[in-house]
N, C-alpha and C. Protein backbone atom coordinates (compact mmCIF):
# COMPACT_ATOMS: atom_id res chain seq x y z
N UNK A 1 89.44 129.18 78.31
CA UNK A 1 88.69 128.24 79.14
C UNK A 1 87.45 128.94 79.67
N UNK A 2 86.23 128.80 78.73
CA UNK A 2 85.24 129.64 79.51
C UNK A 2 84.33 128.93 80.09
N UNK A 3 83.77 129.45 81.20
CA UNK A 3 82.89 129.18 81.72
C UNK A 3 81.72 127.80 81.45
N UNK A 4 81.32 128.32 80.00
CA UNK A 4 80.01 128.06 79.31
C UNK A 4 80.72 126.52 78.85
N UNK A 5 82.06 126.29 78.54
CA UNK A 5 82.65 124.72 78.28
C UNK A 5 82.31 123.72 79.21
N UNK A 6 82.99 124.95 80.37
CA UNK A 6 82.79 123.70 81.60
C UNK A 6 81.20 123.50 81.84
N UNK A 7 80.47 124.25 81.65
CA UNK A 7 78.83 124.06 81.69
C UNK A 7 78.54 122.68 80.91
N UNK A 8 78.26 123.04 79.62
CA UNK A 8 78.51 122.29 78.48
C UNK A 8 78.53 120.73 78.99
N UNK A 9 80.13 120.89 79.55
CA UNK A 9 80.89 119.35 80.18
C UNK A 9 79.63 118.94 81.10
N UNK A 10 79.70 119.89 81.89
CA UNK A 10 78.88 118.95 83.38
C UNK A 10 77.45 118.61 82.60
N UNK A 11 76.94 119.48 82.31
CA UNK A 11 75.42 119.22 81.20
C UNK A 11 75.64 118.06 80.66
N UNK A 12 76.58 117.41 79.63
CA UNK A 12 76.67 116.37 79.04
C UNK A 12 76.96 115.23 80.07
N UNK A 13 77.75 115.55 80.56
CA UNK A 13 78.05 114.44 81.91
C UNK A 13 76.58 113.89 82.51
N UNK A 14 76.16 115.11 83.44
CA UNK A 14 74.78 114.82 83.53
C UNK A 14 73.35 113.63 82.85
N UNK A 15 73.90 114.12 81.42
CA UNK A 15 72.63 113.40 80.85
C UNK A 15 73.31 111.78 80.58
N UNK A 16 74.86 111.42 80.32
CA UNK A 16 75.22 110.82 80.40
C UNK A 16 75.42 110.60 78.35
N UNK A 17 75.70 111.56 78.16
CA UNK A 17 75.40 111.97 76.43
C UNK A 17 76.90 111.69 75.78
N UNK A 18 77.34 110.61 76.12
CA UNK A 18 78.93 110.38 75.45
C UNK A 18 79.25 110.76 74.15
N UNK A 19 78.54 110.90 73.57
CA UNK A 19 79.01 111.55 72.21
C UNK A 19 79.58 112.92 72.03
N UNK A 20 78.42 113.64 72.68
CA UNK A 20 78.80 114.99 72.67
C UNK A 20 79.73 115.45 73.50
N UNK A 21 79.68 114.73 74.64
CA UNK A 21 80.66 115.10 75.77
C UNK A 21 82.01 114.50 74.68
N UNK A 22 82.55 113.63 74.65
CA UNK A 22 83.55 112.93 73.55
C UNK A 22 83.89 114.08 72.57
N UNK A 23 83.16 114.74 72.09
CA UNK A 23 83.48 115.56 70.73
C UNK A 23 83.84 116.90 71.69
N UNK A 24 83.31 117.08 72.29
CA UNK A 24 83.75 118.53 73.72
C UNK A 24 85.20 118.21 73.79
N UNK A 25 85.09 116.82 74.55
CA UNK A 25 86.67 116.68 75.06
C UNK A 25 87.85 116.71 73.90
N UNK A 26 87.55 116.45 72.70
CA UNK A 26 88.71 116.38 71.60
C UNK A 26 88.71 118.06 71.25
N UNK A 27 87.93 118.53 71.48
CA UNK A 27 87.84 119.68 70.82
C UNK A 27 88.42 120.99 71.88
N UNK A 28 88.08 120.60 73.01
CA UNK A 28 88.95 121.21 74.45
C UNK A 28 89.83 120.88 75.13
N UNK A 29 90.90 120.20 74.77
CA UNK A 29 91.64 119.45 75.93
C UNK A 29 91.98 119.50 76.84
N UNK A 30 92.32 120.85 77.03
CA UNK A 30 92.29 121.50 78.55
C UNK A 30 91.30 120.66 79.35
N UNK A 31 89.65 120.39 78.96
CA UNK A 31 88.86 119.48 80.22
C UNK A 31 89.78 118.12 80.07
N UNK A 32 90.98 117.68 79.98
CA UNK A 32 90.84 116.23 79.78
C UNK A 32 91.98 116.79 81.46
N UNK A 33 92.29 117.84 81.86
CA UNK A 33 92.98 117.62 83.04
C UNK A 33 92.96 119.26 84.11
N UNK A 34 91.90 119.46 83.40
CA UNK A 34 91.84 120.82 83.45
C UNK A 34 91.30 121.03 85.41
N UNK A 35 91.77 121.44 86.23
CA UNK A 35 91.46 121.77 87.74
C UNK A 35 90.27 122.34 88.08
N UNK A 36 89.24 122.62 86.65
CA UNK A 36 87.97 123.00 87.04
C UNK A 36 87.32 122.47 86.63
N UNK A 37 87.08 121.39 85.87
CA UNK A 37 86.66 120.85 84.97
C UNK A 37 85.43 119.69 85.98
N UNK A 38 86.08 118.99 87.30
CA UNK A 38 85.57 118.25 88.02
C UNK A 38 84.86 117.19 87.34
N UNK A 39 85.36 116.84 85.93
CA UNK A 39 84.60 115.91 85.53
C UNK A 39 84.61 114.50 86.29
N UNK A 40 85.82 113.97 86.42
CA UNK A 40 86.01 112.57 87.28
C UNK A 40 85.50 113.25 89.00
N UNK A 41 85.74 114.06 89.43
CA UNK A 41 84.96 113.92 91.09
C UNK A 41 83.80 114.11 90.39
N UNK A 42 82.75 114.78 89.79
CA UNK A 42 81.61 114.35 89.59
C UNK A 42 81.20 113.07 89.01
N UNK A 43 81.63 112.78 88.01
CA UNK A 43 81.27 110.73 87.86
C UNK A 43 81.68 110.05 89.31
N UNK A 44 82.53 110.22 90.20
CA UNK A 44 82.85 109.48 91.38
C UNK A 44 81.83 109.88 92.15
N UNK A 45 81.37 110.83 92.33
CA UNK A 45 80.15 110.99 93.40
C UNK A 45 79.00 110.73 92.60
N UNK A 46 78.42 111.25 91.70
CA UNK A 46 77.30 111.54 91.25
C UNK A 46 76.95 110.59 89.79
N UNK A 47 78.31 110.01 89.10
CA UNK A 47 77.35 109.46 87.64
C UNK A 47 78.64 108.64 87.56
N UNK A 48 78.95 107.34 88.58
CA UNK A 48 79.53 106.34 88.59
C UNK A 48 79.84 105.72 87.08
N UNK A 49 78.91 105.78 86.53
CA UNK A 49 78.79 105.12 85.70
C UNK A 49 79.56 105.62 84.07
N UNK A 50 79.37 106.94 84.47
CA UNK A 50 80.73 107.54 83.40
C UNK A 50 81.89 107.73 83.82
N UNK A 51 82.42 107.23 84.66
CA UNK A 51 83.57 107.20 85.10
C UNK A 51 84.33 106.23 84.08
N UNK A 52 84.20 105.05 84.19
CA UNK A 52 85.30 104.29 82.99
C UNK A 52 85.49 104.57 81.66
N UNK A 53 83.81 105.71 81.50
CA UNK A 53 84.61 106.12 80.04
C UNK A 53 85.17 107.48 79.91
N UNK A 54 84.89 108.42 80.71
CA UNK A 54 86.02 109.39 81.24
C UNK A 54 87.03 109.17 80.79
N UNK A 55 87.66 108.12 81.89
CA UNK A 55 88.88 107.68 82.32
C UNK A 55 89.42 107.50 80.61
N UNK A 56 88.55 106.84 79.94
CA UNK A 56 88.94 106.00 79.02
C UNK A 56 89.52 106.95 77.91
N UNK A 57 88.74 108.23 77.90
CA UNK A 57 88.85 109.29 77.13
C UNK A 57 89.87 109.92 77.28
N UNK A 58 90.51 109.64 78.42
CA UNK A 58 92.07 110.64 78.60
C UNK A 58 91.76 111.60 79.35
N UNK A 59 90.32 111.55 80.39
CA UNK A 59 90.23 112.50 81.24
C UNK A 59 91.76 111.89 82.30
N UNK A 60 92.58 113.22 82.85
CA UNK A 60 93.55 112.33 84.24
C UNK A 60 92.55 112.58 85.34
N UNK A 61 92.98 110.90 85.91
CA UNK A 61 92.37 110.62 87.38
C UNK A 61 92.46 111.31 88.56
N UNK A 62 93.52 112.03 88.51
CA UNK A 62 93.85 112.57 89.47
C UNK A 62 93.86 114.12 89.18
N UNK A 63 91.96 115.00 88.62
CA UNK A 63 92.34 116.03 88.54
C UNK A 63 91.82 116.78 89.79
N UNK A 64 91.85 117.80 90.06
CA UNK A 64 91.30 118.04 91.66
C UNK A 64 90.53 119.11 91.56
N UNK A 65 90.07 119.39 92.35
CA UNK A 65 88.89 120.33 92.25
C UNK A 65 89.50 121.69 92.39
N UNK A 66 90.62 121.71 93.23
CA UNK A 66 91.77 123.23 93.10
C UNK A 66 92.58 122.80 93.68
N UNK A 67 93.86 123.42 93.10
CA UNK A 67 95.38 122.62 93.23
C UNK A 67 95.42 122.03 94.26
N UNK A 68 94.77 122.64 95.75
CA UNK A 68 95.19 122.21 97.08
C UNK A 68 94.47 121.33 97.48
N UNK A 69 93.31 120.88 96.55
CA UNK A 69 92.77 119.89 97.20
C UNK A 69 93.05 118.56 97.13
N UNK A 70 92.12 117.47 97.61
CA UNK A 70 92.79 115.86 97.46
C UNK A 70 92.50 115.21 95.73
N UNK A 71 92.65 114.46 95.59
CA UNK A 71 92.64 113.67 94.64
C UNK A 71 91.35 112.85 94.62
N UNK A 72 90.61 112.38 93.58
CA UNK A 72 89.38 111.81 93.56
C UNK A 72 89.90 110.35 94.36
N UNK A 73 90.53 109.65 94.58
CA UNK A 73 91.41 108.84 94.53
C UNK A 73 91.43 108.68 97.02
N UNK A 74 91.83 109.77 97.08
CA UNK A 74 91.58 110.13 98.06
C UNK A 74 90.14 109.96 98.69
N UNK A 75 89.13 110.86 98.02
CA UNK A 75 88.06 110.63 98.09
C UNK A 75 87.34 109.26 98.20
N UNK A 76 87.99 108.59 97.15
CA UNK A 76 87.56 107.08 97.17
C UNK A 76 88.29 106.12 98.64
N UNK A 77 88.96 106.71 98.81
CA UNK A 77 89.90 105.95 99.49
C UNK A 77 89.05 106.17 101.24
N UNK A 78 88.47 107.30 101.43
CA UNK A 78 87.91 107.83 102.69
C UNK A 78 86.45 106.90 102.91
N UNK A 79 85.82 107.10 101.41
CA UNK A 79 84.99 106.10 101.17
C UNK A 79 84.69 104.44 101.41
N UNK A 80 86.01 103.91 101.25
CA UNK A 80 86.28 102.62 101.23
C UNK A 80 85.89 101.94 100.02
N UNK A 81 85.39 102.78 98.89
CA UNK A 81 85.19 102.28 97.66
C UNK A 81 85.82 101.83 96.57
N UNK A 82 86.20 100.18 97.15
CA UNK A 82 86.96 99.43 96.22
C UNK A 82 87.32 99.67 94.74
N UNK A 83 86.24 99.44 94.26
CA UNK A 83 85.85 99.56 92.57
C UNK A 83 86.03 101.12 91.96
N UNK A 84 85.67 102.10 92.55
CA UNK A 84 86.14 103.40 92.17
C UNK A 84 87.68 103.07 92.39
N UNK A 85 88.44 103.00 93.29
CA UNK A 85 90.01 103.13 93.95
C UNK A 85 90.71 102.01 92.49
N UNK A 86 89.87 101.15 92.35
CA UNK A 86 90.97 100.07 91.24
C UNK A 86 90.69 100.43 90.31
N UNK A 87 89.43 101.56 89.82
CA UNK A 87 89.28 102.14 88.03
C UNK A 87 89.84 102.95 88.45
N UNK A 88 90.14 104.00 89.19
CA UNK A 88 91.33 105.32 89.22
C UNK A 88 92.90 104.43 89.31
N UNK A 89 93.06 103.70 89.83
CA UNK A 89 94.58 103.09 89.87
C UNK A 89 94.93 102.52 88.85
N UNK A 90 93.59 101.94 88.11
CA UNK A 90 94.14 101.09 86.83
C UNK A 90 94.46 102.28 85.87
N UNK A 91 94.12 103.53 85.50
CA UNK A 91 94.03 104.56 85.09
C UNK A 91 94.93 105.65 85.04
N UNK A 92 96.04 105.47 86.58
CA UNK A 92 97.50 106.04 86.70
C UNK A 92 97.17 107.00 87.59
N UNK A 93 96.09 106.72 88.41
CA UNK A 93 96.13 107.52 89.83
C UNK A 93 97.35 107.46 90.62
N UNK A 94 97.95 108.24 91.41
CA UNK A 94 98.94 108.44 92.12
C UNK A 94 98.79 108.59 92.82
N UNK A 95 98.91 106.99 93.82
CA UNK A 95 98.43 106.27 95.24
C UNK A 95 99.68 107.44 96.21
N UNK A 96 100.22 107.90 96.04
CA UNK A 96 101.39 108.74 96.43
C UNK A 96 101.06 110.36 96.74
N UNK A 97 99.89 110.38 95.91
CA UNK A 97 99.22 112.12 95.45
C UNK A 97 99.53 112.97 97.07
N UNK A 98 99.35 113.97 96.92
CA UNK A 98 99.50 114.41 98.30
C UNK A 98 98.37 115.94 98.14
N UNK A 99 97.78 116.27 99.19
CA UNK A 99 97.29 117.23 99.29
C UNK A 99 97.90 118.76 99.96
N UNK A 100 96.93 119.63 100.07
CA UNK A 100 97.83 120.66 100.30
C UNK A 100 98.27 120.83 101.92
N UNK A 101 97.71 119.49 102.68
CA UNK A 101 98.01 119.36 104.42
C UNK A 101 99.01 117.89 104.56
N UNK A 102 99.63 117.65 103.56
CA UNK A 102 100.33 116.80 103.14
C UNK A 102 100.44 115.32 103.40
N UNK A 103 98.51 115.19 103.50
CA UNK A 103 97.46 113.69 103.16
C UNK A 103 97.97 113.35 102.13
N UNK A 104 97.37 111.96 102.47
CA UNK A 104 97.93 110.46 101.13
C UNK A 104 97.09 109.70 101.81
N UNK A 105 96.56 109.18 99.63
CA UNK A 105 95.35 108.37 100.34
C UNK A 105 95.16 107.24 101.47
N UNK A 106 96.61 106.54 101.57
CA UNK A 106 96.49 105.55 102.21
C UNK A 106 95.99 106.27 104.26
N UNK A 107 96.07 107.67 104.37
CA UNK A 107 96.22 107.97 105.34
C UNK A 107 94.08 107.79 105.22
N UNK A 108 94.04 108.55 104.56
CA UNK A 108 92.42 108.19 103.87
C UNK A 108 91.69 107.03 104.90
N UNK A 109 92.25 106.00 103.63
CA UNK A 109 91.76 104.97 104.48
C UNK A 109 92.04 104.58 105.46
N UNK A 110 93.02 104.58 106.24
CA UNK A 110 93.08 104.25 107.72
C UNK A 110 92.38 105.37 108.39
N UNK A 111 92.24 106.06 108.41
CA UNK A 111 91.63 107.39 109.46
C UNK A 111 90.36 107.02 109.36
N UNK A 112 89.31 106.06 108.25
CA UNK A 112 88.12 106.24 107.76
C UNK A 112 87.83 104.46 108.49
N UNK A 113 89.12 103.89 108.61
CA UNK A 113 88.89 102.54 109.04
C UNK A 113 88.34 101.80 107.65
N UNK A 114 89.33 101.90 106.98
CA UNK A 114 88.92 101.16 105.46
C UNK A 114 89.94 100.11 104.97
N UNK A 115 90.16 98.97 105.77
CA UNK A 115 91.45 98.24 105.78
C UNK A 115 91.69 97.78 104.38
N UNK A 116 90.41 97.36 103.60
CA UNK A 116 90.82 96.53 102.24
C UNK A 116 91.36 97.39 101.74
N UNK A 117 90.53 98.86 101.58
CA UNK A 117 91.21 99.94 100.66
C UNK A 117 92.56 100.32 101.07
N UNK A 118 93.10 100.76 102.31
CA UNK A 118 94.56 100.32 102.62
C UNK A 118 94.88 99.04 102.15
N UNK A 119 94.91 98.34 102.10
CA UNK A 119 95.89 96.98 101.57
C UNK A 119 96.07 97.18 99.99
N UNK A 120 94.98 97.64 99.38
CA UNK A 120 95.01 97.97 97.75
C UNK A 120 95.71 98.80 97.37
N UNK A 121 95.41 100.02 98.38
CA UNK A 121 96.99 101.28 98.21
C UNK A 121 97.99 100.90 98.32
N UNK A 122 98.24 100.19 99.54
CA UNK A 122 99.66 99.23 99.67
C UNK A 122 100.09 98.85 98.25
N UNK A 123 99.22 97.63 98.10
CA UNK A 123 99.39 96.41 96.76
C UNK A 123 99.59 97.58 94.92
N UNK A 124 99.30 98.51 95.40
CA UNK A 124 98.98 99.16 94.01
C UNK A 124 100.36 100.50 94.10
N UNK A 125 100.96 100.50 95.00
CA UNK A 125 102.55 101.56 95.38
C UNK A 125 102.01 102.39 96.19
N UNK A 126 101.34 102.40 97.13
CA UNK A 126 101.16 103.44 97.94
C UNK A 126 102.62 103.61 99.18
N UNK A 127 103.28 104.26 99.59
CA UNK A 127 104.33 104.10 100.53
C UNK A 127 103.50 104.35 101.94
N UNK A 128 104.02 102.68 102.13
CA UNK A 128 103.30 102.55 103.67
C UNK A 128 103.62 103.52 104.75
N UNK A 129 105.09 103.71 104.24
CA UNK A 129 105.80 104.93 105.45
C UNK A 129 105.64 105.98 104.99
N UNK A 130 104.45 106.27 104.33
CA UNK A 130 104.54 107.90 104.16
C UNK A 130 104.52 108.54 104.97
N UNK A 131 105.04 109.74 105.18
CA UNK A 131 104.93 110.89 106.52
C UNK A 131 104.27 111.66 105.98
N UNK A 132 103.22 111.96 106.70
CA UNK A 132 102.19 113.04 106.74
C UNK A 132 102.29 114.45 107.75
N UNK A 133 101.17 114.94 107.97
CA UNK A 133 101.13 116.36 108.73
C UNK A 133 102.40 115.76 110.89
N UNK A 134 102.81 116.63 111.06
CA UNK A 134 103.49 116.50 112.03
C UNK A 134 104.54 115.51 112.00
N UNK A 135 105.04 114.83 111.01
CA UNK A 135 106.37 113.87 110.96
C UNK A 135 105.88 112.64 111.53
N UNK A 136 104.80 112.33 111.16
CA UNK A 136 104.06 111.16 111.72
C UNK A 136 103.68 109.97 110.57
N UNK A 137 103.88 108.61 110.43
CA UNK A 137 103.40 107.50 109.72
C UNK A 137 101.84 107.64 109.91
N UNK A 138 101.28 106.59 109.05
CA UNK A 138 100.31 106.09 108.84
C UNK A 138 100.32 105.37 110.68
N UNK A 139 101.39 104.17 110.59
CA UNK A 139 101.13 103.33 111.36
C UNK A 139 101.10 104.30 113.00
N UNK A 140 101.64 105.21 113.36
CA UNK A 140 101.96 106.56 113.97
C UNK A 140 100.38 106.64 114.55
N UNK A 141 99.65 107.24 113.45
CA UNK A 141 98.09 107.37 114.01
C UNK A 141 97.37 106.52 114.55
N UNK A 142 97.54 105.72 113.48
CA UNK A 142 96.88 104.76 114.22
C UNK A 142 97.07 104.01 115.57
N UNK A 143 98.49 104.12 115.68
CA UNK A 143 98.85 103.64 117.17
C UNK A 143 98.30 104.33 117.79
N UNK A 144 98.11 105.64 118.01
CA UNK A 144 97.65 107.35 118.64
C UNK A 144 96.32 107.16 118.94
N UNK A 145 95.48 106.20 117.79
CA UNK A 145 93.99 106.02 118.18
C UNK A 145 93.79 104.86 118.21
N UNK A 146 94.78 103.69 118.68
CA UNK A 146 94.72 102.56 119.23
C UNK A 146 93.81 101.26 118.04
N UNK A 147 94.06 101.56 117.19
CA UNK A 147 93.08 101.09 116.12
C UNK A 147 94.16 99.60 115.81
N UNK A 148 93.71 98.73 116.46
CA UNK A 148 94.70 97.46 116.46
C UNK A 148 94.29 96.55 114.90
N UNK A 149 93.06 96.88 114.23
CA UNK A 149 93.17 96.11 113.07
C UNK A 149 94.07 96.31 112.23
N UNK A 150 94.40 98.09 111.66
CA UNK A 150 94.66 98.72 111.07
C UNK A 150 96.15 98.27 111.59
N UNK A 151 96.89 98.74 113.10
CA UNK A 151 98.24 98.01 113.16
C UNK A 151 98.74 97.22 113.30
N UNK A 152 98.05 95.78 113.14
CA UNK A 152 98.16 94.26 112.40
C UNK A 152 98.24 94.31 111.16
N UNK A 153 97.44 95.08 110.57
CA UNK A 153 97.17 95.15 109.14
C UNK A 153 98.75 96.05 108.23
N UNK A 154 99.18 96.85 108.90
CA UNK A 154 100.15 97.84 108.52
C UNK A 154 101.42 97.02 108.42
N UNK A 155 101.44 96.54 109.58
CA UNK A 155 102.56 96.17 110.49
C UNK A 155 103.15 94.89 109.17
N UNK A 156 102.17 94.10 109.00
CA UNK A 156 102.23 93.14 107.95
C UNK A 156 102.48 93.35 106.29
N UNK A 157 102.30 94.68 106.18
CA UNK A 157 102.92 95.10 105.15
C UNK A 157 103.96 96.25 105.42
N UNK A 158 104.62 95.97 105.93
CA UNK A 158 105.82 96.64 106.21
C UNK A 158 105.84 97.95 106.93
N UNK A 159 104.65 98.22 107.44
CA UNK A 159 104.51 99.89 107.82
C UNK A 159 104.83 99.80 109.39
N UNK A 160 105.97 101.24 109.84
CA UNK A 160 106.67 101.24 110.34
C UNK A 160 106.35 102.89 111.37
N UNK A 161 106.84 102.53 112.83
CA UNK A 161 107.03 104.01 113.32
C UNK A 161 107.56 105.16 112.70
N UNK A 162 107.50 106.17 112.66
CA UNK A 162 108.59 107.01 112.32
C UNK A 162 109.90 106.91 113.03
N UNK A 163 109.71 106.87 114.33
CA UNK A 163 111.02 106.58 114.89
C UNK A 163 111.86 105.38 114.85
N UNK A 164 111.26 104.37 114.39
CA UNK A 164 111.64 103.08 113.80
C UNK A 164 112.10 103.46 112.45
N UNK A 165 111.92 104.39 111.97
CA UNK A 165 112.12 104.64 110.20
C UNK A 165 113.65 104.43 110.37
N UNK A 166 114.40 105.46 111.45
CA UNK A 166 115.96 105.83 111.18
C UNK A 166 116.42 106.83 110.56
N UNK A 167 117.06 106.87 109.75
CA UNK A 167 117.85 107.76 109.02
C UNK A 167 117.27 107.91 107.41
N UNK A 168 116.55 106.46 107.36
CA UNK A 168 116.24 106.03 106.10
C UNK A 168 115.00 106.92 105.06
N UNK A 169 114.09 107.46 106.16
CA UNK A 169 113.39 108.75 105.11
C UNK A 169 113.78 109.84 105.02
């Protein structure tokens, strides 16, 4: 995996040169999931527009920039960017992903105040009761920062105290 590939990649990415980038990726596969590769967080920030054919190519959605970091997916999710969040989900993002402070996107979007994109994590398997950093829900924080859309919004899809959880997580 040298260096000069991943150059290569981002160079082609850049110009938006699908061919060559295409013949890179069959010929390296390692970039199709490779943790340095940043091809999908760079189309998500920077060249939107190669993102669906990325995706399409068998880049995975969910590669990260280093093991511990979040998921592009995440990223989108902090964003509130619908249309990125449903081409990574349609794609086999893992609304579930967890980072190395043991974030999930749905925590993303509520912390960012991004209700649709929460409801889509919901609607797409995100676990409303995920527990995050300190043994705390989604719905948990938000109670903590009084954010009453977000716990109408939770509440209605099933998201729950931790201490309301029980025995059950």
């Amino acid at each position: 995996m040298g260096k000069r590939v991943f150059d290569k990649a981002n160079f082609y990415l850049r110009r938006g040169d699908r061919k060559r980038l295409g013949r890179l990726l069959r010929k390296h596969q390692y970039l199709l999931n490779s943790q340095n590769s940043m091809l999908v967080y760079k189309a998500v920030w920077q060249y939107p527009g190669m993102l669906q054919w990325l995706l399409s190519q068998g880049v995975h959605p969910d590669c990260k920039m280093h093991p511990n970091d979040g998921t592009p997916l995440m990223h989108a999710a902090a964003e509130g960017d619908l249309q990125t969040m449903g081409l990574l989900l349609a794609h086999g993002a893992d609304p579930n992903a967890r980072n190395e402070r043991n974030e999930l996107p749905l925590g993303f979007a509520c912390s960012y105040e991004h209700w649709e994109a929460a409801e889509l994590l919901v609607q797409r398997g995100a676990d409303v009761n995920g527990i995050e950093d300190a043994g705390k829900t989604h719905l948990d924080w938000l109670t903590l920062g009084k954010k009453e859309p977000g716990i109408r919004m939770l509440r209605a899809l099933g998201g729950l105290l931790y201490d309301e959880l029980g025995s059950g997580k």
